[in-house]
Structure formats: C-alpha cells, structure tokens
C-alpha atoms as a PDB file:
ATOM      1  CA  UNK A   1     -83.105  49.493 -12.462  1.00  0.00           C
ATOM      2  CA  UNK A   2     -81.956  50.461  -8.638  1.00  0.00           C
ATOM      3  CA  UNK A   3     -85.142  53.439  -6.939  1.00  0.00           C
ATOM      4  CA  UNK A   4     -81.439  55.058  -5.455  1.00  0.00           C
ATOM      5  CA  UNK A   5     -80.837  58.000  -7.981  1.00  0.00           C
ATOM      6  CA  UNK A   6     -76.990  57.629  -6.717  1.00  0.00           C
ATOM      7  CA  UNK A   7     -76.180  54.324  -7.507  1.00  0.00           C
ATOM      8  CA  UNK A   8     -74.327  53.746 -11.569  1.00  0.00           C
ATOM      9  CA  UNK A   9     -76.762  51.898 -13.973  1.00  0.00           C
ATOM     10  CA  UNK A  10     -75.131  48.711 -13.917  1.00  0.00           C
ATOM     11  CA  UNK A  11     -76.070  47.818 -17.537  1.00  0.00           C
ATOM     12  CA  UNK A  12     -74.827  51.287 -19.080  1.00  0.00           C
ATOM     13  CA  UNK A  13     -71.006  50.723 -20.170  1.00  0.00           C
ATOM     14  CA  UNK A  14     -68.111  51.453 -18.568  1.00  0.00           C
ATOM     15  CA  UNK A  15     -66.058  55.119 -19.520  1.00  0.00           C
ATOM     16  CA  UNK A  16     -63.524  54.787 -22.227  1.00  0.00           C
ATOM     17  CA  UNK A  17     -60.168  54.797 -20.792  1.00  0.00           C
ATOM     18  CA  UNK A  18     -57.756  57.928 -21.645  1.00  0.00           C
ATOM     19  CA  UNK A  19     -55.741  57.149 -24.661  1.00  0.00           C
ATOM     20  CA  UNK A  20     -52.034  56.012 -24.042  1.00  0.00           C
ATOM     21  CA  UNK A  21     -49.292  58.652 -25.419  1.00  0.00           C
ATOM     22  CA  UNK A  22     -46.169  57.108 -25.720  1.00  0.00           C
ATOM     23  CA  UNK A  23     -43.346  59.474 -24.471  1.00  0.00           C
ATOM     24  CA  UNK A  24     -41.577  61.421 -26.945  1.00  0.00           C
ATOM     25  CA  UNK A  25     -38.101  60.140 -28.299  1.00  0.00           C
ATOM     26  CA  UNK A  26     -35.375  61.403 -26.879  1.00  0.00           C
ATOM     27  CA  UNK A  27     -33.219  63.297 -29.430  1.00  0.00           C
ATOM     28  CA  UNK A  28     -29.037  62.998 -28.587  1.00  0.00           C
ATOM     29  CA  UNK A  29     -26.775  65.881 -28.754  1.00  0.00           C
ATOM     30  CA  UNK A  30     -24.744  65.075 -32.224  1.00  0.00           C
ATOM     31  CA  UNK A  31     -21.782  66.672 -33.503  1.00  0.00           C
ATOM     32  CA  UNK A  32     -22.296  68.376 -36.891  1.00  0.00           C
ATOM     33  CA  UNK A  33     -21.036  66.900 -40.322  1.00  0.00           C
ATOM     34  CA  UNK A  34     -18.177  69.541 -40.602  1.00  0.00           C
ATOM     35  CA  UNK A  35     -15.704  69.856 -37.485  1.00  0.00           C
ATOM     36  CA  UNK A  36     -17.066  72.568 -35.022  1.00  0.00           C
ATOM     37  CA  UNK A  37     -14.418  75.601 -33.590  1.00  0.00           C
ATOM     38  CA  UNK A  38     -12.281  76.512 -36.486  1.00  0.00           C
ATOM     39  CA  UNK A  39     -13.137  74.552 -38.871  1.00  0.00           C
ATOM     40  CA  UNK A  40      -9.797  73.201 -39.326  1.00  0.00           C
ATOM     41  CA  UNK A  41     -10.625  70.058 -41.334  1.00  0.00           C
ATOM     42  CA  UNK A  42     -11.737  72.538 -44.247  1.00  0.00           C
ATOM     43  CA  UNK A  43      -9.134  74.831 -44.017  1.00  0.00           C
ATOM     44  CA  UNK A  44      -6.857  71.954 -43.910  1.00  0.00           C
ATOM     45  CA  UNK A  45      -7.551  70.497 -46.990  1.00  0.00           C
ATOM     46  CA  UNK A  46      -7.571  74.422 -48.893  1.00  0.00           C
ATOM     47  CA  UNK A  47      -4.168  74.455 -47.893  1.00  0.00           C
ATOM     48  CA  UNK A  48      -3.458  71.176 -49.684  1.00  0.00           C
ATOM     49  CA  UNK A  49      -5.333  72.588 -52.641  1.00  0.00           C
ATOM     50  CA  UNK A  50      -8.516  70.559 -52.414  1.00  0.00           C
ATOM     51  CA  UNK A  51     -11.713  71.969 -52.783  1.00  0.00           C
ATOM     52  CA  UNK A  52     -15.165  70.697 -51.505  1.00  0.00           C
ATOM     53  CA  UNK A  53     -16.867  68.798 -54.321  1.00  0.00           C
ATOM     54  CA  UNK A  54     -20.610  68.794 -52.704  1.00  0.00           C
ATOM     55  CA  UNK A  55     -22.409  68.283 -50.063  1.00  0.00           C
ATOM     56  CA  UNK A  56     -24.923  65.967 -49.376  1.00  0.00           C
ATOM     57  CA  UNK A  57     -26.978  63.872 -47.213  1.00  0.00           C
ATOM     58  CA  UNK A  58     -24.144  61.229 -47.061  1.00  0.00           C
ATOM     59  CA  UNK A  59     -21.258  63.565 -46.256  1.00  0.00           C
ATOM     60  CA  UNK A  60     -18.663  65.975 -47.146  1.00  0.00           C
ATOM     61  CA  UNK A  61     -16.250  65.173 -50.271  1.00  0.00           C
ATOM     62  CA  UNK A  62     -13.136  67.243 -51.607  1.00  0.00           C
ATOM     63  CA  UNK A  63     -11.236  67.042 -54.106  1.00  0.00           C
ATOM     64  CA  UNK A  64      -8.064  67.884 -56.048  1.00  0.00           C
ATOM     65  CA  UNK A  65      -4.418  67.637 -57.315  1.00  0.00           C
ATOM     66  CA  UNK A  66      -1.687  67.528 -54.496  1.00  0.00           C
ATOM     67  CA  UNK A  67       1.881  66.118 -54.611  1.00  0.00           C
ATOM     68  CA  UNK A  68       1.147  65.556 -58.324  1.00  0.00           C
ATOM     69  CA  UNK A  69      -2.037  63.358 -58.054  1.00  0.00           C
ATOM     70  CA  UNK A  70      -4.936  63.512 -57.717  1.00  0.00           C
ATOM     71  CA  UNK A  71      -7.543  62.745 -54.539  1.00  0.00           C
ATOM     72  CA  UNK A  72     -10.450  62.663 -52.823  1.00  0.00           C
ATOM     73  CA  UNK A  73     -11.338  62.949 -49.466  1.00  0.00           C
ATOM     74  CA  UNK A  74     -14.949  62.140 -47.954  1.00  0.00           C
ATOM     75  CA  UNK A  75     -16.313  62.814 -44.401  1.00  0.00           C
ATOM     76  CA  UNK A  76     -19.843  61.318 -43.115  1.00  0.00           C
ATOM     77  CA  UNK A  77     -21.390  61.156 -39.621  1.00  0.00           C
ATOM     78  CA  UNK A  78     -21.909  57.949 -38.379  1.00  0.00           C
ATOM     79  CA  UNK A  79     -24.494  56.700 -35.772  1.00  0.00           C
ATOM     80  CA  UNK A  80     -26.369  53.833 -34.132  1.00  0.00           C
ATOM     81  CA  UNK A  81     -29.436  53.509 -33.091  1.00  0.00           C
ATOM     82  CA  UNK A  82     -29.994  51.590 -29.537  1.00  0.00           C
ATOM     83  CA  UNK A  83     -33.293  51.296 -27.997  1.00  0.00           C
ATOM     84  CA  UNK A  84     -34.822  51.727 -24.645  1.00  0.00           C
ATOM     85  CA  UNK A  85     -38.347  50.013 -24.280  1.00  0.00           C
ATOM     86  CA  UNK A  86     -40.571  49.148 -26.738  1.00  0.00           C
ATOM     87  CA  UNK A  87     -41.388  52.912 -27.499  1.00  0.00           C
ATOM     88  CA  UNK A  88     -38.201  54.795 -26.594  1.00  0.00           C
ATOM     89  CA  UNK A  89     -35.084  55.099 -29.430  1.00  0.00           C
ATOM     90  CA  UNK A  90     -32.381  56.911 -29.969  1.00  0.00           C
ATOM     91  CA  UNK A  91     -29.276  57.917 -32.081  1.00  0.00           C
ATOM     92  CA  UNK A  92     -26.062  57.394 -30.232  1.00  0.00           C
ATOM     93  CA  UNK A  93     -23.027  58.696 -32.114  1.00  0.00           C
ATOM     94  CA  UNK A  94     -20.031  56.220 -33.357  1.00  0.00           C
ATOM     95  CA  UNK A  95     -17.916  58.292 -35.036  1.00  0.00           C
ATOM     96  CA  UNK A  96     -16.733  59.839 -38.509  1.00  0.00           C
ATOM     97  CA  UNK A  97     -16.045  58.017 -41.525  1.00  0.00           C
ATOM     98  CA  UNK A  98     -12.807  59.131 -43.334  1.00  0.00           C
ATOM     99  CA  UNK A  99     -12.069  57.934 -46.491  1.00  0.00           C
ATOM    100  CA  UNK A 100      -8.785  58.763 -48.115  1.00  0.00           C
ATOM    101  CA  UNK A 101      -8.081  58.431 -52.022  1.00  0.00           C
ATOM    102  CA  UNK A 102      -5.055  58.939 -54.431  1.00  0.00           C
ATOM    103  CA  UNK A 103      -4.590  58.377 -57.731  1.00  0.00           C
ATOM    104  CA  UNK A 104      -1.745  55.756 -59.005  1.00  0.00           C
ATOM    105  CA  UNK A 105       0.175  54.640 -61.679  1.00  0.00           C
ATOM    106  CA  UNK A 106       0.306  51.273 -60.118  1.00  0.00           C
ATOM    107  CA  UNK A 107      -2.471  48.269 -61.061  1.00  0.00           C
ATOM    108  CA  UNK A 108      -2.460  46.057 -58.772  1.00  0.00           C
ATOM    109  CA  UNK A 109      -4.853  44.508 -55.997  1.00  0.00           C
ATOM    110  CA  UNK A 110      -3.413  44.956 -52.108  1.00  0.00           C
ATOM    111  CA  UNK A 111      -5.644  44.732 -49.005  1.00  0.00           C
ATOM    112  CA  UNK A 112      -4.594  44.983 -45.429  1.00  0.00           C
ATOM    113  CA  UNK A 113      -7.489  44.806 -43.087  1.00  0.00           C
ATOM    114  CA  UNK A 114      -8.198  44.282 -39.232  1.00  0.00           C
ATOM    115  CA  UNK A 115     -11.059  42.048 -38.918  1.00  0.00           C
ATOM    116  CA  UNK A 116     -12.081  41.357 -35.247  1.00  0.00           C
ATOM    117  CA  UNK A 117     -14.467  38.885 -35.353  1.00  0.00           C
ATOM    118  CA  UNK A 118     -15.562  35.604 -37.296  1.00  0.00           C
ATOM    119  CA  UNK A 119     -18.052  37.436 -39.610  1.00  0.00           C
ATOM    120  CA  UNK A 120     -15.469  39.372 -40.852  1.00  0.00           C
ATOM    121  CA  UNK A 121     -12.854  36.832 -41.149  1.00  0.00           C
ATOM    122  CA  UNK A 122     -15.436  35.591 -43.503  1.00  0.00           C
ATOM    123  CA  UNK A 123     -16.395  38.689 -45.634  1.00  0.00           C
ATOM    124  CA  UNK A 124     -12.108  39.329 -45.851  1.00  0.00           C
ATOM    125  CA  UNK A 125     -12.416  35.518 -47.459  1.00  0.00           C
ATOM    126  CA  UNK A 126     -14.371  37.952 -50.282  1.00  0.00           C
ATOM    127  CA  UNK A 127     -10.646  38.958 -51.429  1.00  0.00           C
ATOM    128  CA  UNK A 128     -10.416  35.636 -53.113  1.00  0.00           C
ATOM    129  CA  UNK A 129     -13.052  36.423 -55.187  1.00  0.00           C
ATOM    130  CA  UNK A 130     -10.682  39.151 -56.983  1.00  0.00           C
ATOM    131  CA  UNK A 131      -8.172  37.083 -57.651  1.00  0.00           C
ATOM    132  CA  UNK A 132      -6.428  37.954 -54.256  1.00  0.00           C
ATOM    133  CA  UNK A 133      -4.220  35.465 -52.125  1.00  0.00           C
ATOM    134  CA  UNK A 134      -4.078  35.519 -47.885  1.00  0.00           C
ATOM    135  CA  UNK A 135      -0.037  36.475 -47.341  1.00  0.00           C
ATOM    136  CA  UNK A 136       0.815  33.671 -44.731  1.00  0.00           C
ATOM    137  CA  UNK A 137       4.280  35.363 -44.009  1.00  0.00           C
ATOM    138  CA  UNK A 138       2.884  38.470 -42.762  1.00  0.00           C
ATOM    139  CA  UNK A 139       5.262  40.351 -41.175  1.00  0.00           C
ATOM    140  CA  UNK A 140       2.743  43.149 -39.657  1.00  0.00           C
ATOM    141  CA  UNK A 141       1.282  43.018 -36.401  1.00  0.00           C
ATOM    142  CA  UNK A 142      -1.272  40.808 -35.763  1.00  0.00           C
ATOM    143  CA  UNK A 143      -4.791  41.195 -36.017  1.00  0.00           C
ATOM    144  CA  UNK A 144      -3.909  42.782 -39.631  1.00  0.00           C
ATOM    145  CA  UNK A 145      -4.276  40.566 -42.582  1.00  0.00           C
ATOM    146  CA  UNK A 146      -2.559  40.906 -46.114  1.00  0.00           C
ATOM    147  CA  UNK A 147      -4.138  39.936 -49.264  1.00  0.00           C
ATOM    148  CA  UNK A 148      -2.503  40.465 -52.543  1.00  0.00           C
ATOM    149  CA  UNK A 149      -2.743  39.190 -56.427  1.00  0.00           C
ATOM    150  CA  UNK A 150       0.694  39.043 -56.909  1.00  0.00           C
ATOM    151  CA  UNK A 151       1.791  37.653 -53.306  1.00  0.00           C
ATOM    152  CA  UNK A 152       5.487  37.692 -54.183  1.00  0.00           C
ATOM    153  CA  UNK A 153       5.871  41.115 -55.198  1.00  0.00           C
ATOM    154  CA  UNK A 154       3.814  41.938 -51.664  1.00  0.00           C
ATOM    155  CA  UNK A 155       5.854  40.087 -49.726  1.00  0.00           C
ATOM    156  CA  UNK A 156       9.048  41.784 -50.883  1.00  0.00           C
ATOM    157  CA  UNK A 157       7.149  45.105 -50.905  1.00  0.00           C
ATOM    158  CA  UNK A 158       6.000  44.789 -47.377  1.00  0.00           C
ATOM    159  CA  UNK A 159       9.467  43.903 -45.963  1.00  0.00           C
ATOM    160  CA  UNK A 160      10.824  47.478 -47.177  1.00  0.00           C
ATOM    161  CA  UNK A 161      11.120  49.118 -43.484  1.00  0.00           C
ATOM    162  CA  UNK A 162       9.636  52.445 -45.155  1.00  0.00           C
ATOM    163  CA  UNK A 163       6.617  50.709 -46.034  1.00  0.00           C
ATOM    164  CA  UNK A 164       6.301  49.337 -42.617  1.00  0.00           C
ATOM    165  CA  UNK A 165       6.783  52.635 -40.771  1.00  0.00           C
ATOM    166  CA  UNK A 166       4.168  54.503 -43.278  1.00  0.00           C
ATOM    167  CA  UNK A 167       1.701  51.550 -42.266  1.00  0.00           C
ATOM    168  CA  UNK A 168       2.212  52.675 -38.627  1.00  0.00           C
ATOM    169  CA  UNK A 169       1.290  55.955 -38.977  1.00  0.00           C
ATOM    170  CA  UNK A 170      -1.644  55.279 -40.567  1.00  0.00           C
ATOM    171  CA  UNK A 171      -3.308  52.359 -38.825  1.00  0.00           C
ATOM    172  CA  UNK A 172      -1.417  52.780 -35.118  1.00  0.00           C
ATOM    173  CA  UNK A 173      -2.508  49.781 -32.679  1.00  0.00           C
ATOM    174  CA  UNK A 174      -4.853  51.861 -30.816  1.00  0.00           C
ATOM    175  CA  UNK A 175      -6.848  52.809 -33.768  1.00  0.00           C
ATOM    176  CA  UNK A 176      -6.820  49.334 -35.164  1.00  0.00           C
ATOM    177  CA  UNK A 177     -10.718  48.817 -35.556  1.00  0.00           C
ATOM    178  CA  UNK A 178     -12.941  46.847 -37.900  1.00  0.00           C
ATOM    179  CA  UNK A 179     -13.387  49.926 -39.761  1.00  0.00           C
ATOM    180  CA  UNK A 180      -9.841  50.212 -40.777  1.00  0.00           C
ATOM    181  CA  UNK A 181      -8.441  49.540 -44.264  1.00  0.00           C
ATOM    182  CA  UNK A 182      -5.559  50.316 -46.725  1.00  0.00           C
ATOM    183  CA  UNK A 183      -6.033  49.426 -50.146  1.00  0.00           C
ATOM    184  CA  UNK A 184      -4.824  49.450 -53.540  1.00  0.00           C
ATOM    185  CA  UNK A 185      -6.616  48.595 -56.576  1.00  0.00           C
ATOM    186  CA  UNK A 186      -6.480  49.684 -60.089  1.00  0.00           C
ATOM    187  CA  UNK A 187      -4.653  52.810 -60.572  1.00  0.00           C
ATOM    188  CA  UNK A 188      -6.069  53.689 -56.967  1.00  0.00           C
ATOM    189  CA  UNK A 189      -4.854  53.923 -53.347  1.00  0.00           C
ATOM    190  CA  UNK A 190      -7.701  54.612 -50.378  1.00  0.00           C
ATOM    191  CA  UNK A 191      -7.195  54.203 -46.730  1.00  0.00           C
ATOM    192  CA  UNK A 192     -10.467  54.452 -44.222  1.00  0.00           C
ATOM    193  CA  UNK A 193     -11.473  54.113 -41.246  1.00  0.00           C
ATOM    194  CA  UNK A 194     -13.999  55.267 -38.223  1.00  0.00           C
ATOM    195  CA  UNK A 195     -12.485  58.171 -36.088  1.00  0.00           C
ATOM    196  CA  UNK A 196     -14.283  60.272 -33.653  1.00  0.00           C
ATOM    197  CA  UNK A 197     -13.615  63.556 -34.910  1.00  0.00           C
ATOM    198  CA  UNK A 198     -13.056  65.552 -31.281  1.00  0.00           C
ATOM    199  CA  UNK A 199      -9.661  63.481 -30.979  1.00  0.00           C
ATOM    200  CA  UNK A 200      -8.082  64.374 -33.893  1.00  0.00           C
ATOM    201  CA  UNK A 201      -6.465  67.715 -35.285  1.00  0.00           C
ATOM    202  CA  UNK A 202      -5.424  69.423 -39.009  1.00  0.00           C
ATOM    203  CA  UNK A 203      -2.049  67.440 -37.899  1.00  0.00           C
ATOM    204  CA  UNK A 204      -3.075  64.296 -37.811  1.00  0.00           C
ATOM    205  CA  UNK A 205      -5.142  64.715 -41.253  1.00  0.00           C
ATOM    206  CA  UNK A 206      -1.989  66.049 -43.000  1.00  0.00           C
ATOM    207  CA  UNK A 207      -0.151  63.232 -41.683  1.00  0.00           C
ATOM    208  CA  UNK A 208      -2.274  60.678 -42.946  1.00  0.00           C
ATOM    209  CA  UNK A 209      -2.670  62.318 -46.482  1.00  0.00           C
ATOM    210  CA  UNK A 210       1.380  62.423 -47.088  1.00  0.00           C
ATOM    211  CA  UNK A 211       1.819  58.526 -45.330  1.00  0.00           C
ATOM    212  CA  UNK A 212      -0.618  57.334 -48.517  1.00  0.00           C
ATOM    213  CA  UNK A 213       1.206  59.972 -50.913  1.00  0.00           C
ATOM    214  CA  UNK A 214       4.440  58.120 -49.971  1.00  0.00           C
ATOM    215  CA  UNK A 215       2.927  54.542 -49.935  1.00  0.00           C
ATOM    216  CA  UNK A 216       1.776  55.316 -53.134  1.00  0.00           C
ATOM    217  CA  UNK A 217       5.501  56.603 -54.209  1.00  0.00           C
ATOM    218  CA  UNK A 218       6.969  53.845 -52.679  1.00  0.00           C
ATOM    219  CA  UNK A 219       4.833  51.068 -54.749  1.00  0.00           C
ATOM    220  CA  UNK A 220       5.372  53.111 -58.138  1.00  0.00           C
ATOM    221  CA  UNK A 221       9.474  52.693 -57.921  1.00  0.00           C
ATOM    222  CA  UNK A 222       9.218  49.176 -57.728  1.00  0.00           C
ATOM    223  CA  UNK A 223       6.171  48.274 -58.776  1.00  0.00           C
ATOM    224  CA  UNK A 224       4.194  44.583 -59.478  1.00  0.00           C
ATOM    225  CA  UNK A 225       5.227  42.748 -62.886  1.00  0.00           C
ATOM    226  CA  UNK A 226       0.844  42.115 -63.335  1.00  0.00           C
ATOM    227  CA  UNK A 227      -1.544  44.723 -63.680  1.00  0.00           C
ATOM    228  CA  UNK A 228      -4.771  44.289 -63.280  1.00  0.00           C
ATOM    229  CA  UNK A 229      -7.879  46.171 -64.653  1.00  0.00           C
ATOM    230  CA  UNK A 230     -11.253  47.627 -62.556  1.00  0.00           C
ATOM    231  CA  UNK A 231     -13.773  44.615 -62.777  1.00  0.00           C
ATOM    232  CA  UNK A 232     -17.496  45.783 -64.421  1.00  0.00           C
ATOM    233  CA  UNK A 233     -18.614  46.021 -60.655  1.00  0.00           C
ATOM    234  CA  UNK A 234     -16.296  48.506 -59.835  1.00  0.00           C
ATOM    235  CA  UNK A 235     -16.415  50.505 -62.994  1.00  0.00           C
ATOM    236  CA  UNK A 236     -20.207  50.973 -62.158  1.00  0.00           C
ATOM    237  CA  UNK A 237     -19.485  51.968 -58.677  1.00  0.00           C
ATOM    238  CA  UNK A 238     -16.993  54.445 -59.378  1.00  0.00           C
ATOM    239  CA  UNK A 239     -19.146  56.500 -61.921  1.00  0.00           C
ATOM    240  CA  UNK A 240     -22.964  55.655 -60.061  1.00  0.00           C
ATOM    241  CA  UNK A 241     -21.568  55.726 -56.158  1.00  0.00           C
ATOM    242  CA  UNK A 242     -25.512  56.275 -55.397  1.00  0.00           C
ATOM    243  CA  UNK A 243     -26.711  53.492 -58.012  1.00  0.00           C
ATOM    244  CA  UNK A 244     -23.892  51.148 -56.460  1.00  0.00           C
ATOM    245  CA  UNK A 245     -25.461  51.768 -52.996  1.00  0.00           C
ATOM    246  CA  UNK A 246     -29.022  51.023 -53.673  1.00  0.00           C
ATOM    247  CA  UNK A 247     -27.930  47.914 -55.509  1.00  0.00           C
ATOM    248  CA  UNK A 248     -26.523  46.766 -52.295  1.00  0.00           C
ATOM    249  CA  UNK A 249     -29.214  47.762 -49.949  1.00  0.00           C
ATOM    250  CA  UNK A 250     -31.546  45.867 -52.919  1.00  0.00           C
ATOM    251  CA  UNK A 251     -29.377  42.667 -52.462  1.00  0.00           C
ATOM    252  CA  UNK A 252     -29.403  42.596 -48.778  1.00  0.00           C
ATOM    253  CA  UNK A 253     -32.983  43.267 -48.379  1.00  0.00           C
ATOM    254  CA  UNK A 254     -33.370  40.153 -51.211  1.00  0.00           C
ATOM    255  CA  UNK A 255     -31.849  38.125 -49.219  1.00  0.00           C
ATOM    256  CA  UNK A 256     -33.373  38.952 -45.847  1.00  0.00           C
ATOM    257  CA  UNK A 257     -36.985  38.396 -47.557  1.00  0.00           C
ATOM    258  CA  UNK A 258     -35.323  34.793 -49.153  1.00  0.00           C
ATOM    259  CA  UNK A 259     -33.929  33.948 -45.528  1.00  0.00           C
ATOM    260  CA  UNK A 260     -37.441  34.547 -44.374  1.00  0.00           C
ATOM    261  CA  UNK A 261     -39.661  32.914 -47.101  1.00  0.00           C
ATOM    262  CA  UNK A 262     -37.342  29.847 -46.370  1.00  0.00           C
ATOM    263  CA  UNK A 263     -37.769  30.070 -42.566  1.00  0.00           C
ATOM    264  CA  UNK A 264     -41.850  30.321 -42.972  1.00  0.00           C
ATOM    265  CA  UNK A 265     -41.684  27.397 -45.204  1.00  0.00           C
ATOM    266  CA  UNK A 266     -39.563  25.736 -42.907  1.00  0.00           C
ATOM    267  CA  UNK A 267     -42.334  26.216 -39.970  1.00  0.00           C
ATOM    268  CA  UNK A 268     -45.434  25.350 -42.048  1.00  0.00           C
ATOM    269  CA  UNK A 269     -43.813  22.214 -43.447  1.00  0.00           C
ATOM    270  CA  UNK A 270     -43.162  21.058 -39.655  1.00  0.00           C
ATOM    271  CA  UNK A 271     -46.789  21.920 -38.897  1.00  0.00           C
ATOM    272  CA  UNK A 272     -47.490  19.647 -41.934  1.00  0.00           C
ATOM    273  CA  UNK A 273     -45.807  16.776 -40.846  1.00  0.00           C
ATOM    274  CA  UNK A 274     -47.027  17.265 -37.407  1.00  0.00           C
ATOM    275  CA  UNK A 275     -50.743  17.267 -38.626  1.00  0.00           C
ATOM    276  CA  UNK A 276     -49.817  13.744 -40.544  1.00  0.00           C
ATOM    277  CA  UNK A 277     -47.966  12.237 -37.669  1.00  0.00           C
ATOM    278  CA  UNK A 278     -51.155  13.193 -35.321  1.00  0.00           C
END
C-alpha cells in the first residue's frame, strides 16, 4: 500500500461504468385509418348506401346493397418498418389498402395481376392450382397477366372494347403495382390494390366502385358455359377472415422454423464430416 494518502489503491477495483441508454425510437408522423379533412371516403360510401360494418385493428369495412348487389369495401393502413442502427426503428408509411367487393351471378375463376418481379411470377404460377390457365393471347398491356378456367370464354370476353376500357380505369399504367388485382371467383368480383390515400378523392372511389359494377354487368350478359364452386379453403376464409389469417401466419412461421432446422442440420453435418476427414 503507497504512504501518499493521494495516490488510488491500485488493488481496489475500478468504478462501474454508467449504464448505456439506447436512444429512444423515433415515432413517424402517420396518417390516420379514416381520411383526414372531410372525411369524404365515409361520406362517400353513405351516399352509395353502404354503411360501416366495424372497426378494428385491421381496418375499416362497409357494407351494403348498391346498383342491385351487394358489396363490401375495406380500408387498412399499411406500413414498413426500416431500421437505422442496431437500436434505432421506425414505421415508414406505404400506403392504404383498398379492397373492393361485389356480389355476382357469375361462377367462374378470372385473375389479372401485375407481378413485377420473379417471386411473384412464381406465387401467380399458384393460379394453376385452381384449375386456372395463363391466357397467352393477352391482349392487355404488358406487365398484366390473365389467368382464367375457362380460357376461351376469357379470351372472347376480354376482346369486348368495354371490358378493356373498364380495365383502364381501374388499374391505369401509373398505378400498376404489385399490389394490384382484379378478380372473379365464385359468385364474387374484388379489385385491390395499395393507394396512398392523400392522392385520391370521393371521385376517384365512385369511379372505381361503378367500373367493377359494370365489369360485373358485362360478364353476367354473356357469361362462361362452367361454373365453378368456392373450394373448402375459401369457404373457411370467407366466414373466419381472422381464423384464415392466423392459419397463414402459422404456415409461414412453420416453414421458416423447417427452413431453419434444415439449415442447422445442414451446418452440424459439415462439422461432422469435417471432424472425420481431420
């Protein structure tokens, strides 16, 4: 021990260091669910006679007879979250999901989609799986792809130049995302897609709502010679929405544990062999 009273006992330990707090995360500016100002989107759809069905965590629904069928409209927020650091996150807003359904007399299976990459060229490949066939003659601007289960009566019905004009209004070429889709399916016609909600008006809404009302006319005058029936899948979807959802998110998260199991097996068995070849 040092006689100077000033000088540190070398053997005593050191001071803890200050803990580290990491910053706090940032929190965006996001629009709210409903449309802010007037709230024209709900007013919109009053005037149409719909009526809001609930409201939930997932988004807005309405619903309700109009032109003589019935629909149902949802609205949800979309968002992504990107990351800055290792400690840093935050919600960046994408858009609005719209989702546009009528009721139909017609049973058929019709998909026109704009996928934009190779993964969903490959998930579109899925149409096969309901009994749907890739229209080669495809008369509709390109990226959009066709599938049908009766491919002759599509490629008449997509020839008819009203068909072709309603398509425009509803998936124009600078809205032509991944996101976008118009299909028909049992009894049902939906059209969706990913809008950001501050460039669009009760206008364009209403316009979109009569183009599928007419599309839906249109394929009930002359409509396919098969018709086909909701699949057990999509029966349980349509009356558990929420069930159907966790099912999926179940699946996915299956196969991400699978995909790893198999990759960890993959690495020990290389150690393996590397300890027996050593």
């Amino acid at each position: 021990m040092s006689d100077n009273p000033e000088e540190p006992n070398r053997s005593s330990p050191p001071p803890p260091l200050p803990k580290r707090v990491p910053p706090p995360m940032p929190v965006s500016a996001m629009p709210p669910p409903v449309p802010p100002a007037d709230n024209w989107f709900e007013e919109t759809l009053q005037d149409l006679g719909l009526t809001k069905a609930k409201q939930s965590m997932s988004g807005l629904d309405y619903s309700g007879k109009y032109r003589g069928r019935e629909w149902k409209i949802h609205l949800s927020r979309r968002t992504r979250t990107k990351y800055s650091g290792s400690n840093v996150r935050r919600q960046v807003y994408i858009g609005h999901r719209l989702e546009i359904e009528a009721r139909t007399s017609v049973g058929t299976r019709l998909t026109i989609a704009c996928p934009t990459n190779g993964l969903q060229r490959w998930v579109a490949k899925f149409n096969a799986k309901f009994g749907a066939t890739l229209i080669e003659n495809n008369i509709l601007a390109p990226p959009l792809q066709v599938w049908a289960n009766e491919p002759q009566w599509a490629e008449r019905f997509i020839r008819i130049p009203e068909f072709a004009t309603l398509v425009g209004k509803l998936m124009e070429a600078d809205r032509l995302t991944s996101g976008i889709g118009l299909k028909w399916w049992p009894e049902r016609l939906s059209f969706s897609q990913r809008i950001f909600i501050s460039k669009v008006n009760a206008e364009n809404l209403k316009e979109w709502i009569n183009a599928v009302s007419n599309l839906a006319e249109l394929a009930e005058a002359d409509p396919p010679s098969q018709k086909v029936e909701l699949n057990r899948w999509e029966k349980f979807s349509l009356d558990n929405p929420m069930g159907a959802g966790c099912a999926i998110l179940g699946i996915l998260f299956a196969v991400l544990m699978l995909v790893s199991a198999l990759f960890v097996g993959f690495l020990l068995l290389v150690s393996w062999l590397m300890t027996k070849g050593g």
